[in-house]
PDB file of N, CA and C in Angstrom:
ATOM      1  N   UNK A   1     106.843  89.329  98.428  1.00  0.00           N
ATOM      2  CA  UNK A   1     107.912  89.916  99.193  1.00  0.00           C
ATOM      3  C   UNK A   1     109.223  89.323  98.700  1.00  0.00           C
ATOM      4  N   UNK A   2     109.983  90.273  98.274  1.00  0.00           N
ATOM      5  CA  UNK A   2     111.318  89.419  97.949  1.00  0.00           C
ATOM      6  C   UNK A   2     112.289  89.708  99.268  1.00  0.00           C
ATOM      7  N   UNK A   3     112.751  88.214  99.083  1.00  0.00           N
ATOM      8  CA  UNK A   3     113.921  87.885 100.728  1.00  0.00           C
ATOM      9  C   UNK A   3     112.548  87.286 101.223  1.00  0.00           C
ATOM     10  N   UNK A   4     113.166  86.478 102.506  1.00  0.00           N
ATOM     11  CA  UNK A   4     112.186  86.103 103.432  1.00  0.00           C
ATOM     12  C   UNK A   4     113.111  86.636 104.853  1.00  0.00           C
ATOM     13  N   UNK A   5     112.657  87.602 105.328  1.00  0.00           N
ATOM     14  CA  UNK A   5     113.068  87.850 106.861  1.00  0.00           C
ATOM     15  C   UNK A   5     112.654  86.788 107.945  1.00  0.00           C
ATOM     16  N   UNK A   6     113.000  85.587 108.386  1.00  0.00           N
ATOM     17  CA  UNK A   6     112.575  85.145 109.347  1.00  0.00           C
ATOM     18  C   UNK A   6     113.360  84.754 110.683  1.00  0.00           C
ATOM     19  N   UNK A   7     114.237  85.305 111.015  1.00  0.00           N
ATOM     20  CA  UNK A   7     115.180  85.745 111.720  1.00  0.00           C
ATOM     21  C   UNK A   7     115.527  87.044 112.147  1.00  0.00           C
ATOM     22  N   UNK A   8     116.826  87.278 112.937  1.00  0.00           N
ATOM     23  CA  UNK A   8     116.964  88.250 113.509  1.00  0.00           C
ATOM     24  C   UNK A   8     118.385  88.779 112.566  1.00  0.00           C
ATOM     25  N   UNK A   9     117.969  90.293 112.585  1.00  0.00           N
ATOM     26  CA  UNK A   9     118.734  91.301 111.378  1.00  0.00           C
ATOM     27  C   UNK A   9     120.281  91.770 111.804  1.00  0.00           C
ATOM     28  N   UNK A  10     120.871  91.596 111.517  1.00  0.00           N
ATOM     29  CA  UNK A  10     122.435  92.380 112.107  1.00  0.00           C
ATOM     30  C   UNK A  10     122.536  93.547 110.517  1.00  0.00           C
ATOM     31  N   UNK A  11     122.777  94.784 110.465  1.00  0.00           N
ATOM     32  CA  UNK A  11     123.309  95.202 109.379  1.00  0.00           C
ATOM     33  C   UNK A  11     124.217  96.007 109.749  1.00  0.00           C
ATOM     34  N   UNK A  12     125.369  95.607 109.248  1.00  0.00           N
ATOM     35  CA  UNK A  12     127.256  96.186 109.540  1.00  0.00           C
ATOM     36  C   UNK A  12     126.924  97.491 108.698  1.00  0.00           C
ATOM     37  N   UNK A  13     127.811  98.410 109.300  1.00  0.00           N
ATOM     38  CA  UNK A  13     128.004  99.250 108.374  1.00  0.00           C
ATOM     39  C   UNK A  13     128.629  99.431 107.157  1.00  0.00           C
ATOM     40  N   UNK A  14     129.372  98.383 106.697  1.00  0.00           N
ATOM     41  CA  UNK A  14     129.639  98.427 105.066  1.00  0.00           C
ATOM     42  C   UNK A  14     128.912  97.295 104.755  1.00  0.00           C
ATOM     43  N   UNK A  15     127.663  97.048 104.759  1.00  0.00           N
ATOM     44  CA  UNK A  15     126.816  96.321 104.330  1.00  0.00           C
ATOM     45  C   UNK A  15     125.793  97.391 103.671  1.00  0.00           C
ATOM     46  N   UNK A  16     125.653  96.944 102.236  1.00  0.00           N
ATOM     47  CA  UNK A  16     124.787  97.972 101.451  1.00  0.00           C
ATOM     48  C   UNK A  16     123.448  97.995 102.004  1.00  0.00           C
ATOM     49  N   UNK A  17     122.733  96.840 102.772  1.00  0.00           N
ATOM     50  CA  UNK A  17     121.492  97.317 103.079  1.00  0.00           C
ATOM     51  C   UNK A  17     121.522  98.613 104.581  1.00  0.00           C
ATOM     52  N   UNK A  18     122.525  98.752 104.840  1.00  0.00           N
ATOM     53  CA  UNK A  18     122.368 100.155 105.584  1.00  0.00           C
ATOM     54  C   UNK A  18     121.625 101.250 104.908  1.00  0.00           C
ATOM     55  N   UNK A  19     121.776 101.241 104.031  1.00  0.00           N
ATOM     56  CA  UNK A  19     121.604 102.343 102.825  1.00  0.00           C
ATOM     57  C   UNK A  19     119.736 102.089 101.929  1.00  0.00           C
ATOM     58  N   UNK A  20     119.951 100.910 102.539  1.00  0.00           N
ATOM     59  CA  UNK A  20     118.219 100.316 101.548  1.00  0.00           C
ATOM     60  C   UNK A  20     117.442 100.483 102.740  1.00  0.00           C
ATOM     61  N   UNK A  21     116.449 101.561 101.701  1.00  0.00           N
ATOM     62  CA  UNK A  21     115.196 101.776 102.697  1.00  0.00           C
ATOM     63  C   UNK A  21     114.460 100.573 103.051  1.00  0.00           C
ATOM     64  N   UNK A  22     114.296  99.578 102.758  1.00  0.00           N
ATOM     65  CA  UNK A  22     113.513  98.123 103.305  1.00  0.00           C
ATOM     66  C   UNK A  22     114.337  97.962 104.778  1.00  0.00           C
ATOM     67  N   UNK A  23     115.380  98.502 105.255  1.00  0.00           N
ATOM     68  CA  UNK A  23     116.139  98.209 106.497  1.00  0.00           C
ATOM     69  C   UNK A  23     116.135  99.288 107.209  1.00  0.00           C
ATOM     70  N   UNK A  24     115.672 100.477 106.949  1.00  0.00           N
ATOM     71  CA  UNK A  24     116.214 101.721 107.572  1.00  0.00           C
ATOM     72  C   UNK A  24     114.832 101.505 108.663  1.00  0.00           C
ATOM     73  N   UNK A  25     115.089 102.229 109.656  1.00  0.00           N
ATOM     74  CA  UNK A  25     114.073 102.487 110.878  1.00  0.00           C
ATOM     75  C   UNK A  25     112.991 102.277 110.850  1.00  0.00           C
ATOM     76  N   UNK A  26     111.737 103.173 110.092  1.00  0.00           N
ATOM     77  CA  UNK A  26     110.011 102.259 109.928  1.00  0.00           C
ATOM     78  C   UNK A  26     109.912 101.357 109.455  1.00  0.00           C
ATOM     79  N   UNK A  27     110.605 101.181 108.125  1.00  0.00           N
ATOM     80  CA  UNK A  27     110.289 100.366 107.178  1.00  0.00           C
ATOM     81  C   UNK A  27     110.823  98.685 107.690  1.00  0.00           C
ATOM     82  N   UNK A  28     112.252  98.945 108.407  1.00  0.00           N
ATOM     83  CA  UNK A  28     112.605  97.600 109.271  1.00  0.00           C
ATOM     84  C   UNK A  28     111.678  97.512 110.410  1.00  0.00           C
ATOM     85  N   UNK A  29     111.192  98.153 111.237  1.00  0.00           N
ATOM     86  CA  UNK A  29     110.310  98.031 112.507  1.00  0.00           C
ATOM     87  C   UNK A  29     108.709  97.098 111.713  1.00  0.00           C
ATOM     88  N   UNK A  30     108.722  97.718 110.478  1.00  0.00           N
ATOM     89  CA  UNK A  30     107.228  97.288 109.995  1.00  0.00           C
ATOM     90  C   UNK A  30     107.785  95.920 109.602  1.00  0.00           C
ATOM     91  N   UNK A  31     108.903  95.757 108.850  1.00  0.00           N
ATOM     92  CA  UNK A  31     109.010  94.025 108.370  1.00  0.00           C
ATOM     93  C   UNK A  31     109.367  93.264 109.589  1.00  0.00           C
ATOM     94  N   UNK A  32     109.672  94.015 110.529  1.00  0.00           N
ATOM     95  CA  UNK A  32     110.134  92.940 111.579  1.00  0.00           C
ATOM     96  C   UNK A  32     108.983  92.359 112.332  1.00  0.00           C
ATOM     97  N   UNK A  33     107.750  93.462 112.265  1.00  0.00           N
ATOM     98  CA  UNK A  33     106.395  92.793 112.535  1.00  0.00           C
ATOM     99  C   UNK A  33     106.153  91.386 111.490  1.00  0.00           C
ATOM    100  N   UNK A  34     106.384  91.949 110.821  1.00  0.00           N
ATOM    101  CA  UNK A  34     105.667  90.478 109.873  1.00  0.00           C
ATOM    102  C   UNK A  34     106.986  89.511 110.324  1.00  0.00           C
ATOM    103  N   UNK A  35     107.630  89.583 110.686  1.00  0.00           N
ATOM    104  CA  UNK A  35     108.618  88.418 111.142  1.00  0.00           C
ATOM    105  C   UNK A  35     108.306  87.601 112.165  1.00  0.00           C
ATOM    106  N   UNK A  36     107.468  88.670 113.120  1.00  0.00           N
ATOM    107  CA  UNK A  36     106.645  88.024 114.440  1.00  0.00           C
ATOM    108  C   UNK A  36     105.595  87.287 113.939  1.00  0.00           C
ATOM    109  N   UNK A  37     104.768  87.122 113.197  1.00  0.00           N
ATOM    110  CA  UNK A  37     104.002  86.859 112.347  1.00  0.00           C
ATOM    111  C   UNK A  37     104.230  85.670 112.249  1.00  0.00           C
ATOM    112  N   UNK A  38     104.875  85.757 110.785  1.00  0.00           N
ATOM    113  CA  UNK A  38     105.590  84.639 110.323  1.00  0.00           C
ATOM    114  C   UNK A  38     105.800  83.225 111.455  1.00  0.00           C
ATOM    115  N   UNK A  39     106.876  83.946 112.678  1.00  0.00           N
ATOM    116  CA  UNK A  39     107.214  82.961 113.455  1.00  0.00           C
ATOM    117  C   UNK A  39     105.804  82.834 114.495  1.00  0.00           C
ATOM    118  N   UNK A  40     105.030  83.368 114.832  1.00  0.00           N
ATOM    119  CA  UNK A  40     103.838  82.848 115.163  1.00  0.00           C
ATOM    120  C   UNK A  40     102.736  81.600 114.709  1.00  0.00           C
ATOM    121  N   UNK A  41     103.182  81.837 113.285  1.00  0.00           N
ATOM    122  CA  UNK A  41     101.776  81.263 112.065  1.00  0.00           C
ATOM    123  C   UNK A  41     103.063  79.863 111.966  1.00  0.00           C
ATOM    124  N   UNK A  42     104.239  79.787 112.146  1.00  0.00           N
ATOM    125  CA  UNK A  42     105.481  78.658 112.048  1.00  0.00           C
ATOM    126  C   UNK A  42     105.048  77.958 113.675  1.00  0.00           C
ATOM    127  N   UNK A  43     105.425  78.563 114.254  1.00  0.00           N
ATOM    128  CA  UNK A  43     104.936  77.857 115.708  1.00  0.00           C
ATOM    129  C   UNK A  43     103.803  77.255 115.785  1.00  0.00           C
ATOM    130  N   UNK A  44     102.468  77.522 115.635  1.00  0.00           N
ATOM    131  CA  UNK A  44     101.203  77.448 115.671  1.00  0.00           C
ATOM    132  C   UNK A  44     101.160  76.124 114.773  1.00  0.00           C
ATOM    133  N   UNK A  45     102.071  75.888 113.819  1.00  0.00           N
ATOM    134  CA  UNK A  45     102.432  74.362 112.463  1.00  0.00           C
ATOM    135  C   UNK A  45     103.067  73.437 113.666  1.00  0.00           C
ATOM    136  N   UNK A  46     103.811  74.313 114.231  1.00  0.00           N
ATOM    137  CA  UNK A  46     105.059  73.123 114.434  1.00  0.00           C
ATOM    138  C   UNK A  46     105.960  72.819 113.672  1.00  0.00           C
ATOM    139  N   UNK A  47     106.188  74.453 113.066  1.00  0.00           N
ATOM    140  CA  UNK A  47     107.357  74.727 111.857  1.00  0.00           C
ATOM    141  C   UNK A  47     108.613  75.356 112.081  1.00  0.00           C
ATOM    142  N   UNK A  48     109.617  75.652 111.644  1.00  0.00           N
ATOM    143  CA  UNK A  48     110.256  76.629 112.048  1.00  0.00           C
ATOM    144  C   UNK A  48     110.100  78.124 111.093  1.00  0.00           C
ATOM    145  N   UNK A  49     110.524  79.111 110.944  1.00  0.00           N
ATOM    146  CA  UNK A  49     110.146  80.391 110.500  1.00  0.00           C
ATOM    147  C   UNK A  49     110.282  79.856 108.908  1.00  0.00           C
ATOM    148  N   UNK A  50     111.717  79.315 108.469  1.00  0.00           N
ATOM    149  CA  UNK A  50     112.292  79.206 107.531  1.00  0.00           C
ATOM    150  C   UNK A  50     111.308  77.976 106.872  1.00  0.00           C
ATOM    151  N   UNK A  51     111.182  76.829 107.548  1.00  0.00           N
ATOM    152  CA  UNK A  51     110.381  75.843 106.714  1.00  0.00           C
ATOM    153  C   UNK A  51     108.738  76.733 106.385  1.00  0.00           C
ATOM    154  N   UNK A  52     108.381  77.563 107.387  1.00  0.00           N
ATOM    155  CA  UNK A  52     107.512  77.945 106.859  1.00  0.00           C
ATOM    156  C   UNK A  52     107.342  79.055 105.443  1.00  0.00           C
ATOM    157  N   UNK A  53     108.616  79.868 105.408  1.00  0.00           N
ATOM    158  CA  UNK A  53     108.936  80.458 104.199  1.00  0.00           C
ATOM    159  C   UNK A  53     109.076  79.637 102.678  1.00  0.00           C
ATOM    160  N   UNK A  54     109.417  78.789 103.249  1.00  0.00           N
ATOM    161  CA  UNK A  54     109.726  78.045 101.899  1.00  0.00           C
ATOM    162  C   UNK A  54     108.523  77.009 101.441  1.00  0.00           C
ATOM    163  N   UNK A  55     107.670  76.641 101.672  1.00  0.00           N
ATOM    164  CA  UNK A  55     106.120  76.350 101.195  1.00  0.00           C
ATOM    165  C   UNK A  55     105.724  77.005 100.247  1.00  0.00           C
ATOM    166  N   UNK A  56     105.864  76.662  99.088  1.00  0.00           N
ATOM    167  CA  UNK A  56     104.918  77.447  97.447  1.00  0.00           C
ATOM    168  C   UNK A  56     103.497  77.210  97.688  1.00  0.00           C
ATOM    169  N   UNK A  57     103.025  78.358  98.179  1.00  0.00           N
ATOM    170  CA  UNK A  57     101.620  78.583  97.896  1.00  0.00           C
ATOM    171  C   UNK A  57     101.111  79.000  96.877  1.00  0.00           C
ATOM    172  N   UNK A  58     102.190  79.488  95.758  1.00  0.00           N
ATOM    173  CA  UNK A  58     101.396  80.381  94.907  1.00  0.00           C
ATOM    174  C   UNK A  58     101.883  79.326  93.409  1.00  0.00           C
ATOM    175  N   UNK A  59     100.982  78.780  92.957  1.00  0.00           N
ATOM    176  CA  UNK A  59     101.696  77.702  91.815  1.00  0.00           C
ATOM    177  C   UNK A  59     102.174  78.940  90.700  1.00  0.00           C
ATOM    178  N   UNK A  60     103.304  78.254  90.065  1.00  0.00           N
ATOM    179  CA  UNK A  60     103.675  79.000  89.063  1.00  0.00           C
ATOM    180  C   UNK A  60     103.103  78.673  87.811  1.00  0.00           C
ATOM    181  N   UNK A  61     102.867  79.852  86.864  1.00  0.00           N
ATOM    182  CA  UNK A  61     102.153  79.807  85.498  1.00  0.00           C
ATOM    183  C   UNK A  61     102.605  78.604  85.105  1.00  0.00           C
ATOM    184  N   UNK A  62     101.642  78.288  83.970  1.00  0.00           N
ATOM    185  CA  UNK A  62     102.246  77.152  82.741  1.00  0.00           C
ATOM    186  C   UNK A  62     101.944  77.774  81.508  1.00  0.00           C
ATOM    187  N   UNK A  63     103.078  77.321  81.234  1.00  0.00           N
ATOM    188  CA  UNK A  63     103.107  78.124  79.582  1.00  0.00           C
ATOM    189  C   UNK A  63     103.382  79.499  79.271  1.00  0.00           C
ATOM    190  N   UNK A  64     103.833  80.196  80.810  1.00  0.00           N
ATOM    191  CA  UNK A  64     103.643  81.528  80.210  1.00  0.00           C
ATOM    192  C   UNK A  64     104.949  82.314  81.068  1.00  0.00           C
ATOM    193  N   UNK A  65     105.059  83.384  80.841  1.00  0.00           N
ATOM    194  CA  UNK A  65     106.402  83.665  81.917  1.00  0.00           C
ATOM    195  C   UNK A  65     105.979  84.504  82.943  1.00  0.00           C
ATOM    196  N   UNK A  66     106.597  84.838  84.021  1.00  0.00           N
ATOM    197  CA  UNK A  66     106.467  85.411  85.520  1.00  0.00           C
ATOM    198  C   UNK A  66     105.466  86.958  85.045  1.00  0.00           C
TER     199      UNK A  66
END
């Protein structure tokens, strides 16, 4: 997922993500689920949303590129 949503969304109207479908009506209602998520699976640590975003689970290659 690129961005980590783990907070709450304000989008102004001259803010280009008005315009990006990742923000528009389903597609924000569906990421905002995984935001509940997120801050569920953070609570349940004794994390906050954000410390829990930022944990590399996924090691990066060696030797090779993305």
């Amino acid at each position: 997922m690129r961005g980590r949503p783990v907070g709450a969304v304000a989008v102004e109207a001259t803010d280009f993500r008005g315009r990006n479908t990742r923000f528009q009506a389903e597609a924000l209602k569906a990421n905002l689920r995984v935001v509940d998520v997120v801050k569920a699976v953070a609570a349940d640590l004794g994390l906050t949303p954000a410390d829990l975003a930022d944990l590399d689970g996924v090691p990066a290659p060696v030797g090779g590129r993305y």
